[in-house]
C-alpha atoms as a PDB file:
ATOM      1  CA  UNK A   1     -20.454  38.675  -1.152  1.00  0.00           C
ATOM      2  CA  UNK A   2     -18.338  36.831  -4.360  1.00  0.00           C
ATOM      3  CA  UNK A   3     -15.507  35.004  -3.860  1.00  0.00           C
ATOM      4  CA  UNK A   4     -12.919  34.857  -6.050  1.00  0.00           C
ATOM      5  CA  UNK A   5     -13.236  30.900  -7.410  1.00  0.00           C
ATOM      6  CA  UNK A   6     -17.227  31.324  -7.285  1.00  0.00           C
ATOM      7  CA  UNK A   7     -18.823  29.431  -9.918  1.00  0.00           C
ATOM      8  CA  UNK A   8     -15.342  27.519 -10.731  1.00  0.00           C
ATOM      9  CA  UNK A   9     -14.953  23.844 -10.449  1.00  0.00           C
ATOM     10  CA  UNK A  10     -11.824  22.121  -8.639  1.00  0.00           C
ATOM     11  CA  UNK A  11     -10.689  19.025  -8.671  1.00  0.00           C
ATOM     12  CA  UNK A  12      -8.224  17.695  -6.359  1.00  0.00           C
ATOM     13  CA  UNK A  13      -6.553  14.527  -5.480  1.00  0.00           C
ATOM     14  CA  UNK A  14      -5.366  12.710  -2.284  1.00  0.00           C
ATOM     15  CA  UNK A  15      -7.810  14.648  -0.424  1.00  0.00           C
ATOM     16  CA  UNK A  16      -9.026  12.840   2.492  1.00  0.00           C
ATOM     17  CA  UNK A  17      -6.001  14.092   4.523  1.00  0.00           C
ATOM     18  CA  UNK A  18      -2.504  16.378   4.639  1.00  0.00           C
ATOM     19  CA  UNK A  19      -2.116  19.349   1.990  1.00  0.00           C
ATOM     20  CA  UNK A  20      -4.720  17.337  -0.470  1.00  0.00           C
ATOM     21  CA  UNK A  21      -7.227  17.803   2.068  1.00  0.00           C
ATOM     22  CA  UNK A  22      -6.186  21.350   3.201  1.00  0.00           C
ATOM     23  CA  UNK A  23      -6.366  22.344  -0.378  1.00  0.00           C
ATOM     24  CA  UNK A  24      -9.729  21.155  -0.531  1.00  0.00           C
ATOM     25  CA  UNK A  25     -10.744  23.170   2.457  1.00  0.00           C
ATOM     26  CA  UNK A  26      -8.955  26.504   1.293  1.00  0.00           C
ATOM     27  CA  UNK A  27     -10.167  26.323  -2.048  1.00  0.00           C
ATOM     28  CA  UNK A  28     -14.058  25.460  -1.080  1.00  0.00           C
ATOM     29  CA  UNK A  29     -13.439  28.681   1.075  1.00  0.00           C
ATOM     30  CA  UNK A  30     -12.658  31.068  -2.037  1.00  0.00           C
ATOM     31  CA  UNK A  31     -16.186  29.615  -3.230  1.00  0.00           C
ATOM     32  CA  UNK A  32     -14.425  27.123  -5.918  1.00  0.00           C
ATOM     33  CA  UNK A  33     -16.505  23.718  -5.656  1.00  0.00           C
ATOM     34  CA  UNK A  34     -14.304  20.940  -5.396  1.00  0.00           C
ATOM     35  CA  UNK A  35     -14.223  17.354  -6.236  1.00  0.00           C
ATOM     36  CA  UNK A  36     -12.814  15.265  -3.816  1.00  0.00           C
ATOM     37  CA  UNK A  37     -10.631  12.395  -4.653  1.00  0.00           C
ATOM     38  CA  UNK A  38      -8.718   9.532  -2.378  1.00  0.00           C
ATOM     39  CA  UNK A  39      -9.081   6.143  -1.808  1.00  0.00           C
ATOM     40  CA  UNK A  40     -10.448   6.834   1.992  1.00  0.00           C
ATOM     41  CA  UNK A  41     -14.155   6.823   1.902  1.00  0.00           C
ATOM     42  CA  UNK A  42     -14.365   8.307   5.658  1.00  0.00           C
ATOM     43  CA  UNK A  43     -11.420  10.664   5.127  1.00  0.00           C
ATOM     44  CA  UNK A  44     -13.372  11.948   2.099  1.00  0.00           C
ATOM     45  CA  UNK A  45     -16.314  12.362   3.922  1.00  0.00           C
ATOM     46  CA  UNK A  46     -15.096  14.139   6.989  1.00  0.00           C
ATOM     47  CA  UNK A  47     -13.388  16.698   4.635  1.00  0.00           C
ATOM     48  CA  UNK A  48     -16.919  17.084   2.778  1.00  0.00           C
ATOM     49  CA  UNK A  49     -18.492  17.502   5.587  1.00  0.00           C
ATOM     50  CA  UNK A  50     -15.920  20.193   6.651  1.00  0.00           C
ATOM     51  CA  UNK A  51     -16.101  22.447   3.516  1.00  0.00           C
ATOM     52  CA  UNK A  52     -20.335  22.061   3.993  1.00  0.00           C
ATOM     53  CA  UNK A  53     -20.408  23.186   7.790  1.00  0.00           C
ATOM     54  CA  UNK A  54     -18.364  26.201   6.280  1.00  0.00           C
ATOM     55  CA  UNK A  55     -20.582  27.224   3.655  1.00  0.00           C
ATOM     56  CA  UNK A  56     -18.706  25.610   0.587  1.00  0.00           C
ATOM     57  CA  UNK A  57     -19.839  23.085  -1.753  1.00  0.00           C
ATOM     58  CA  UNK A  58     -18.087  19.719  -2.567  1.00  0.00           C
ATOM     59  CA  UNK A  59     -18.242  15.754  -4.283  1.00  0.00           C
ATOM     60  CA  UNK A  60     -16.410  13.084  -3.159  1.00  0.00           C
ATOM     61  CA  UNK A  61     -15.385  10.535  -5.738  1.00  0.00           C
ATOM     62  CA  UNK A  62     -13.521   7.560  -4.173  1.00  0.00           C
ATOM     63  CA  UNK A  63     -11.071   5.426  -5.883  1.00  0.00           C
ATOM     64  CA  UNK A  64      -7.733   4.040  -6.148  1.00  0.00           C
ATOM     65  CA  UNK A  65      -6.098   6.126  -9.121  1.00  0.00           C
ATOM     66  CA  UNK A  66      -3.301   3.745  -9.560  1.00  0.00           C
ATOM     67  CA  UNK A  67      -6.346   1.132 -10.348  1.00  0.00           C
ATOM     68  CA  UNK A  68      -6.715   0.588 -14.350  1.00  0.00           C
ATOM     69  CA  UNK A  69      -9.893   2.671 -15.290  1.00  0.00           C
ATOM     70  CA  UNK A  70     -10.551   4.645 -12.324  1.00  0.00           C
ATOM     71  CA  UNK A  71      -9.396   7.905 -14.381  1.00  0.00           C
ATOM     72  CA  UNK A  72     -11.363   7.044 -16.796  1.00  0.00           C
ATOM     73  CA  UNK A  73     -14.277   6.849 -14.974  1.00  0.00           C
ATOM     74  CA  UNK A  74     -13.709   9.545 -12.907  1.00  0.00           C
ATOM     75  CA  UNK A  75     -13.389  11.935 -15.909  1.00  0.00           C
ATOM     76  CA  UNK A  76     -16.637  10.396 -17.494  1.00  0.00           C
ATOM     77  CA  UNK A  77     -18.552  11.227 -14.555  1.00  0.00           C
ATOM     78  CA  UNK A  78     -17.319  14.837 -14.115  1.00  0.00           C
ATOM     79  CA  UNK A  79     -17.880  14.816 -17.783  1.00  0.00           C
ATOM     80  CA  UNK A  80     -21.925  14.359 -17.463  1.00  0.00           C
ATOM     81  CA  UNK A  81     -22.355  16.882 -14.716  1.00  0.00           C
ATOM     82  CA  UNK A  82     -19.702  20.009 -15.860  1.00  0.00           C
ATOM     83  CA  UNK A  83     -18.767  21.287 -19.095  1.00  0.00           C
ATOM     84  CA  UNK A  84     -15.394  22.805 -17.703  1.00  0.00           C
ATOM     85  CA  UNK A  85     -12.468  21.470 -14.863  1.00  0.00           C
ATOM     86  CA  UNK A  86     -10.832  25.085 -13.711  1.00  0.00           C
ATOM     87  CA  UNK A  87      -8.504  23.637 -11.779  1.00  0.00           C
ATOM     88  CA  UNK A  88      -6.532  20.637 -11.494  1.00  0.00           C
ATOM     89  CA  UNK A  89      -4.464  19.547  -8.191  1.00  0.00           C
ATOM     90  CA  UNK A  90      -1.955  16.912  -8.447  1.00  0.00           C
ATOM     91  CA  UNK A  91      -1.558  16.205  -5.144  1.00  0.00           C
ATOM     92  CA  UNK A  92      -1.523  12.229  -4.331  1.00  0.00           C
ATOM     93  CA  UNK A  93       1.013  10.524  -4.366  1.00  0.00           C
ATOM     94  CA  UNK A  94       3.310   7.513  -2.241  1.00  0.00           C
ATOM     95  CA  UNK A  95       6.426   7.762  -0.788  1.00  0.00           C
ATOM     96  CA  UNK A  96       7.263   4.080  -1.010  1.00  0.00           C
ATOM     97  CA  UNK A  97      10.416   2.446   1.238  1.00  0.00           C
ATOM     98  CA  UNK A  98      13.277   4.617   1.604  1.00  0.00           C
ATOM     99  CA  UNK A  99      16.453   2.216   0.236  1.00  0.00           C
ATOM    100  CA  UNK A 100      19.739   2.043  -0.610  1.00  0.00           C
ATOM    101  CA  UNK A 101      19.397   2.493  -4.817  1.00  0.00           C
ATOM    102  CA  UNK A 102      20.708  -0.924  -5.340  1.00  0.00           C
ATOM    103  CA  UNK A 103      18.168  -2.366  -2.913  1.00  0.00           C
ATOM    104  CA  UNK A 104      15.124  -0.953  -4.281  1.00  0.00           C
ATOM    105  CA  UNK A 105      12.663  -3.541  -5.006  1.00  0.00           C
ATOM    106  CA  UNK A 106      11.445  -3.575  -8.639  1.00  0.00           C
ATOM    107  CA  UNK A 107       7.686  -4.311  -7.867  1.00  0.00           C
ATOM    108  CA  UNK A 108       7.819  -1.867  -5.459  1.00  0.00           C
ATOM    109  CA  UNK A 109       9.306   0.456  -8.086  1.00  0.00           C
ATOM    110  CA  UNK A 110       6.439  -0.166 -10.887  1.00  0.00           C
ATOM    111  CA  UNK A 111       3.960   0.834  -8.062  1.00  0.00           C
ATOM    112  CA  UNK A 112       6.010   3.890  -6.769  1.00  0.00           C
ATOM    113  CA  UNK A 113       5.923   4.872 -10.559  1.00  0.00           C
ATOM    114  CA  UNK A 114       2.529   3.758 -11.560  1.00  0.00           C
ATOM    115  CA  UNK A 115       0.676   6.544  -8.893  1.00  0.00           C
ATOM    116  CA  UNK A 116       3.234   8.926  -8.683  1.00  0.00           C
ATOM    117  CA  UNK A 117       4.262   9.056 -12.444  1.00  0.00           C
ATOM    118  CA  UNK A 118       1.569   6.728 -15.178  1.00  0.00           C
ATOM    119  CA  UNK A 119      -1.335   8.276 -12.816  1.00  0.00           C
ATOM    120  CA  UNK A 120      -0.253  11.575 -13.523  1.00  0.00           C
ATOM    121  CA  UNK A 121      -0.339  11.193 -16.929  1.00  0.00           C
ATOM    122  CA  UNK A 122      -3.800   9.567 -17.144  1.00  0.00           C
ATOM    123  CA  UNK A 123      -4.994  12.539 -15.263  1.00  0.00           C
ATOM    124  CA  UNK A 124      -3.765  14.916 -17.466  1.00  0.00           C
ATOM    125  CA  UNK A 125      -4.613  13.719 -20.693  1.00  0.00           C
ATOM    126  CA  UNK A 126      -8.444  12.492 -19.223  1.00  0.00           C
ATOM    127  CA  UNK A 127      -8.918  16.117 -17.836  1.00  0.00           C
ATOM    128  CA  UNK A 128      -7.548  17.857 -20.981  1.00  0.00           C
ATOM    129  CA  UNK A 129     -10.387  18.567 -22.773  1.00  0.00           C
ATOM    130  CA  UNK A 130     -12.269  20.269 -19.720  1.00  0.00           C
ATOM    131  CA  UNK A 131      -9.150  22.098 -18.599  1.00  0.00           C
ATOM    132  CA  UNK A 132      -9.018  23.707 -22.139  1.00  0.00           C
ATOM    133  CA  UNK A 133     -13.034  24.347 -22.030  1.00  0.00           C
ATOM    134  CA  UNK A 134     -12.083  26.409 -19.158  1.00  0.00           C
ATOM    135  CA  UNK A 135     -11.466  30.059 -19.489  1.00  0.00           C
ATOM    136  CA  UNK A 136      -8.186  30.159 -17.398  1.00  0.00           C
ATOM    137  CA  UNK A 137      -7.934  26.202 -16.620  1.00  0.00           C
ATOM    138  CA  UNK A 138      -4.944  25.639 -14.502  1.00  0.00           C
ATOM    139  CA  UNK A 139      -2.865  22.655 -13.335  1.00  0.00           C
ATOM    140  CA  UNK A 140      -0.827  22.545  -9.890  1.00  0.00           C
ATOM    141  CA  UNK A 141       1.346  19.279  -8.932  1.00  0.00           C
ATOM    142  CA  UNK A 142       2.956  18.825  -5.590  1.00  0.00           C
ATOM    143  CA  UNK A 143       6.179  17.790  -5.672  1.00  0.00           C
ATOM    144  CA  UNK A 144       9.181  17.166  -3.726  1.00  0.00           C
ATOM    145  CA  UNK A 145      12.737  18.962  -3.477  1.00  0.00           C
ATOM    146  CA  UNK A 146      14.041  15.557  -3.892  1.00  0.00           C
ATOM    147  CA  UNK A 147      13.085  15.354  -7.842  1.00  0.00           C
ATOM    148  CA  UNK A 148      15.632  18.260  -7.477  1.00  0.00           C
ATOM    149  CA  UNK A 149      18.065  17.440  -5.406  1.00  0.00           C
ATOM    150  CA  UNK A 150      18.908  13.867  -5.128  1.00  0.00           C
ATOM    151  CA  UNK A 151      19.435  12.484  -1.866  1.00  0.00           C
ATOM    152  CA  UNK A 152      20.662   9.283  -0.443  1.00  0.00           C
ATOM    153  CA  UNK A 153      18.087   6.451   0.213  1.00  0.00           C
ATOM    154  CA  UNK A 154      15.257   8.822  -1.375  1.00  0.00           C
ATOM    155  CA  UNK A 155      16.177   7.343  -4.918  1.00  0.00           C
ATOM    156  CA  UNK A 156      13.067   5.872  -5.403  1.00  0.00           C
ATOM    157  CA  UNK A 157      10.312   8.680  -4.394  1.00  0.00           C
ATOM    158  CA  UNK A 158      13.092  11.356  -5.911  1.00  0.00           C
ATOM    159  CA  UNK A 159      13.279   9.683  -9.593  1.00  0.00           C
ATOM    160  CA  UNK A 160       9.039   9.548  -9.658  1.00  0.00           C
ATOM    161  CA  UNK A 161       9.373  13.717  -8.586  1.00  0.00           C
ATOM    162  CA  UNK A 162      11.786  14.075 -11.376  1.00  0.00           C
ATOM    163  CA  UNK A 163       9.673  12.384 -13.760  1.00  0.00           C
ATOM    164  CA  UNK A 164       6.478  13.630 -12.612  1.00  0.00           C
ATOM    165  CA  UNK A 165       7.945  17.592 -12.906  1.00  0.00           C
ATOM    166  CA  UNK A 166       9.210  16.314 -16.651  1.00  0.00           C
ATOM    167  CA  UNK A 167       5.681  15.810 -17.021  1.00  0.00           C
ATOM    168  CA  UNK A 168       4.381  18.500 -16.011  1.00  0.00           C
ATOM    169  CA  UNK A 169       6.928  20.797 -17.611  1.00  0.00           C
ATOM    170  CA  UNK A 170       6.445  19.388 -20.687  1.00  0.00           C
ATOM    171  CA  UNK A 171       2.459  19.487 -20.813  1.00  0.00           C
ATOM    172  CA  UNK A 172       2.961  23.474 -19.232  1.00  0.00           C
ATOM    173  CA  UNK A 173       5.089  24.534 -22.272  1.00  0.00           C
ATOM    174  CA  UNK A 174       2.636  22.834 -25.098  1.00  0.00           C
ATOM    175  CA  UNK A 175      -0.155  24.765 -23.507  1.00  0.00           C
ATOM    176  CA  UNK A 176       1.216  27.767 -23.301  1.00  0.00           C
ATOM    177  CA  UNK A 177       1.183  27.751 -27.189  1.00  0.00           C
ATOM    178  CA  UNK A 178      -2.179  26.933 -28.243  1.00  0.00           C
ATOM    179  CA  UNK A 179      -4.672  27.216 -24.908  1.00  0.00           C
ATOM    180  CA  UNK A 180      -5.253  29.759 -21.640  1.00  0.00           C
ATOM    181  CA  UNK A 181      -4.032  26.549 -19.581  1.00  0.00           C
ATOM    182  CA  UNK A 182      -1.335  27.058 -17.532  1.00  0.00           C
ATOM    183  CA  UNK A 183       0.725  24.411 -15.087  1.00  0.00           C
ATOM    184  CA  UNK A 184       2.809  25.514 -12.005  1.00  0.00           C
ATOM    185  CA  UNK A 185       4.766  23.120  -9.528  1.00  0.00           C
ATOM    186  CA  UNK A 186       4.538  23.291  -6.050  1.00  0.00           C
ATOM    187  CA  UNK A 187       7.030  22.019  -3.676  1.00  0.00           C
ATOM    188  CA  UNK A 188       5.023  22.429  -0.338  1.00  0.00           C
ATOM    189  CA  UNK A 189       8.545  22.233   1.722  1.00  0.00           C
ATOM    190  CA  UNK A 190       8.396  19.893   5.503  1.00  0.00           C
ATOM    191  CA  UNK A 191       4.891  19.722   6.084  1.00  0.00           C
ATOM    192  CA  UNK A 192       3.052  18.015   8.831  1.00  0.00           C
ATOM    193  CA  UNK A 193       1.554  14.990   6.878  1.00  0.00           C
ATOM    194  CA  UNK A 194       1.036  10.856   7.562  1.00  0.00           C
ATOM    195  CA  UNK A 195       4.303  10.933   4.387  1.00  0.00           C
ATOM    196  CA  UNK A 196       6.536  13.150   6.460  1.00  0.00           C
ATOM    197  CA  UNK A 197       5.844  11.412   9.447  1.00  0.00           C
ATOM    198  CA  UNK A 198       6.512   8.261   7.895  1.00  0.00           C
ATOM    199  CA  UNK A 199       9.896   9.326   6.762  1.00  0.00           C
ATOM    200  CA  UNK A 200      11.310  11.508   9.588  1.00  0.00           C
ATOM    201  CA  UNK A 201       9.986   8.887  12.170  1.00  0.00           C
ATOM    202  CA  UNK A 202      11.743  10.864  15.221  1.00  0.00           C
ATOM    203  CA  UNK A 203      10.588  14.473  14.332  1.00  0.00           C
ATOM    204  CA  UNK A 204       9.042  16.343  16.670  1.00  0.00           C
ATOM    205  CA  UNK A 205       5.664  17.299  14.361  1.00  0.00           C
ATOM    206  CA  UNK A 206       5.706  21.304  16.169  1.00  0.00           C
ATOM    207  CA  UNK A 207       8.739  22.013  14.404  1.00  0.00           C
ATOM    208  CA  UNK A 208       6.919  21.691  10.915  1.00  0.00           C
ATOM    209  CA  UNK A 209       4.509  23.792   9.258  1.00  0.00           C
ATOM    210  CA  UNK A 210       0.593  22.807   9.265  1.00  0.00           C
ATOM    211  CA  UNK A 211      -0.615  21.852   5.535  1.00  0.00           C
ATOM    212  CA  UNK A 212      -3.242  24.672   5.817  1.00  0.00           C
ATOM    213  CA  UNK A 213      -0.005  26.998   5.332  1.00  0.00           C
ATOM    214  CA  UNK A 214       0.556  24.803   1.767  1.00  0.00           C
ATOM    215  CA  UNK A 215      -3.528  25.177   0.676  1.00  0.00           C
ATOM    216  CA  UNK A 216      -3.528  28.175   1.397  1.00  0.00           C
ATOM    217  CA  UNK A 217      -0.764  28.677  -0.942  1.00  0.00           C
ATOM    218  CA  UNK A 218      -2.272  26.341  -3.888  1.00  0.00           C
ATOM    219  CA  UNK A 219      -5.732  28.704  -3.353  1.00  0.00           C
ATOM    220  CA  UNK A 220      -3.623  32.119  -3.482  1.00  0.00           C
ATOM    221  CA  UNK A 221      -1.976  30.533  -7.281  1.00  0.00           C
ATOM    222  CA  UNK A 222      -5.864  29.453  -8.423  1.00  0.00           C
ATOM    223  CA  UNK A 223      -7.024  32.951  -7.593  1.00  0.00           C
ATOM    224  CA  UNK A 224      -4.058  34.952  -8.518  1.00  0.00           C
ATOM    225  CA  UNK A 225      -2.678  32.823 -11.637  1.00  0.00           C
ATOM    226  CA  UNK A 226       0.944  31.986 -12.523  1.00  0.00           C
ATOM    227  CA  UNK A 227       3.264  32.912 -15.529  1.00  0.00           C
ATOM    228  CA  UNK A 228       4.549  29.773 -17.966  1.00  0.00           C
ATOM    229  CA  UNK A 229       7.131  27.414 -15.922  1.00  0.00           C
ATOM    230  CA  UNK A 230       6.117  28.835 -12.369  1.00  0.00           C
ATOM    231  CA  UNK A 231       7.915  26.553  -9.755  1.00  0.00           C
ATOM    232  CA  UNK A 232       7.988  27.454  -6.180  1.00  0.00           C
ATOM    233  CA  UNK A 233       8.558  26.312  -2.593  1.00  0.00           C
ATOM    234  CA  UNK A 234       6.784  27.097   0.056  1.00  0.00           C
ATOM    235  CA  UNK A 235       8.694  28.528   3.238  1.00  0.00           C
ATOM    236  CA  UNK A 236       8.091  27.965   6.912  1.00  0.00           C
END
């Protein structure tokens, strides 16, 4: 039987665990095969593994994204072995410390930004040319309500959200004029990931959703498409 991402390549990153990795799995499921990105070697690999005992197909391709290069290289090498990148998933990202604004460390800072916002952009312009060789390439970042909403001692993770939705905005809206690439950001909502747990130390995990619930949302929007400036937030 098809499926409805057979013969499509994915690509998505911070996948060795949380919604990157559910993503992968979901995705892999439709029949999409996915690159596999994260700086985990064994997360990778358990998550390949995964998709393969399932019947799906999948690389892993570890490396540090915030390293100088590593886009570079990882869009050479997708380069050599596929013409077109169908999909795109913006997924990694670090929460950094939680702080007062005035307290925020500034090296801290140019890290915070450097994955969650510089990153970004290397993707996107690396992966351009494939997205656009693509009949229907589309983009999907995760973000965070807080790039929305600003909230006290989340300055720091909110402004990279903020920038990072700029971003993607902005690169949405020039595509929409000259290509079939489209961008849509996802806010996945409380999910049960190492960030969250990180962040809402005292939470009782049960009372948030799994991040299957979120890739299986991110696979419904690759098989379904999304209109120019889609934004959503997923419930539960």
């Amino acid at each position: 039987m098809t499926r409805p991402l057979d013969n499509q390549l994915a690509l998505v990153t911070g996948a060795s665990r949380g919604i990157g990795a559910a993503t992968a799995i979901a995705l892999a499921a439709q029949g999409a095969h996915v690159v596999l990105t994260a700086r985990t070697v064994t997360g990778l690999e358990a998550i390949e593994q995964q998709i393969f005992d399932a019947g799906g197909s999948a690389t892993i391709a570890p490396l540090d994204l915030a390293e100088n290069e590593s886009v570079a290289r990882l869009a050479g090498a997708i380069g050599e072995r596929w013409q077109a990148l169908d999909l795109l998933v913006l997924n990694a990202a670090t929460l950094g410390s939680l702080a007062a604004v005035p307290a925020i460390d500034p090296k801290e800072m140019a890290r915070v930004l450097t994955l969650n916002v510089s990153a970004q952009a290397a993707m996107i312009a690396a992966f351009d040319p494939m997205l656009q060789r693509s009949e229907a390439g589309k983009v999907i970042g995760v973000t965070s309500s807080v790039g929305r909403t600003p909230r006290a001692y989340w300055g720091l993770y909110g402004a990279s959200k903020a920038a990072f939705e700029t971003l993607l905005g902005a690169y949405g809206d020039e595509m929409a004029a000259i290509s079939r690439v489209r961008v849509a950001i996802l806010d996945p909502g409380a999910t049960r990931t190492t960030m969250r747990e990180r962040a809402f130390p005292g939470e009782d995990p049960a009372n948030v959703k799994e991040p299957s619930v979120v890739g299986a949302r991110i696979a419904a929007l690759a098989t379904e498409g999304f209109e120019v400036g889609h934004h959503e937030r997923v419930a539960g």
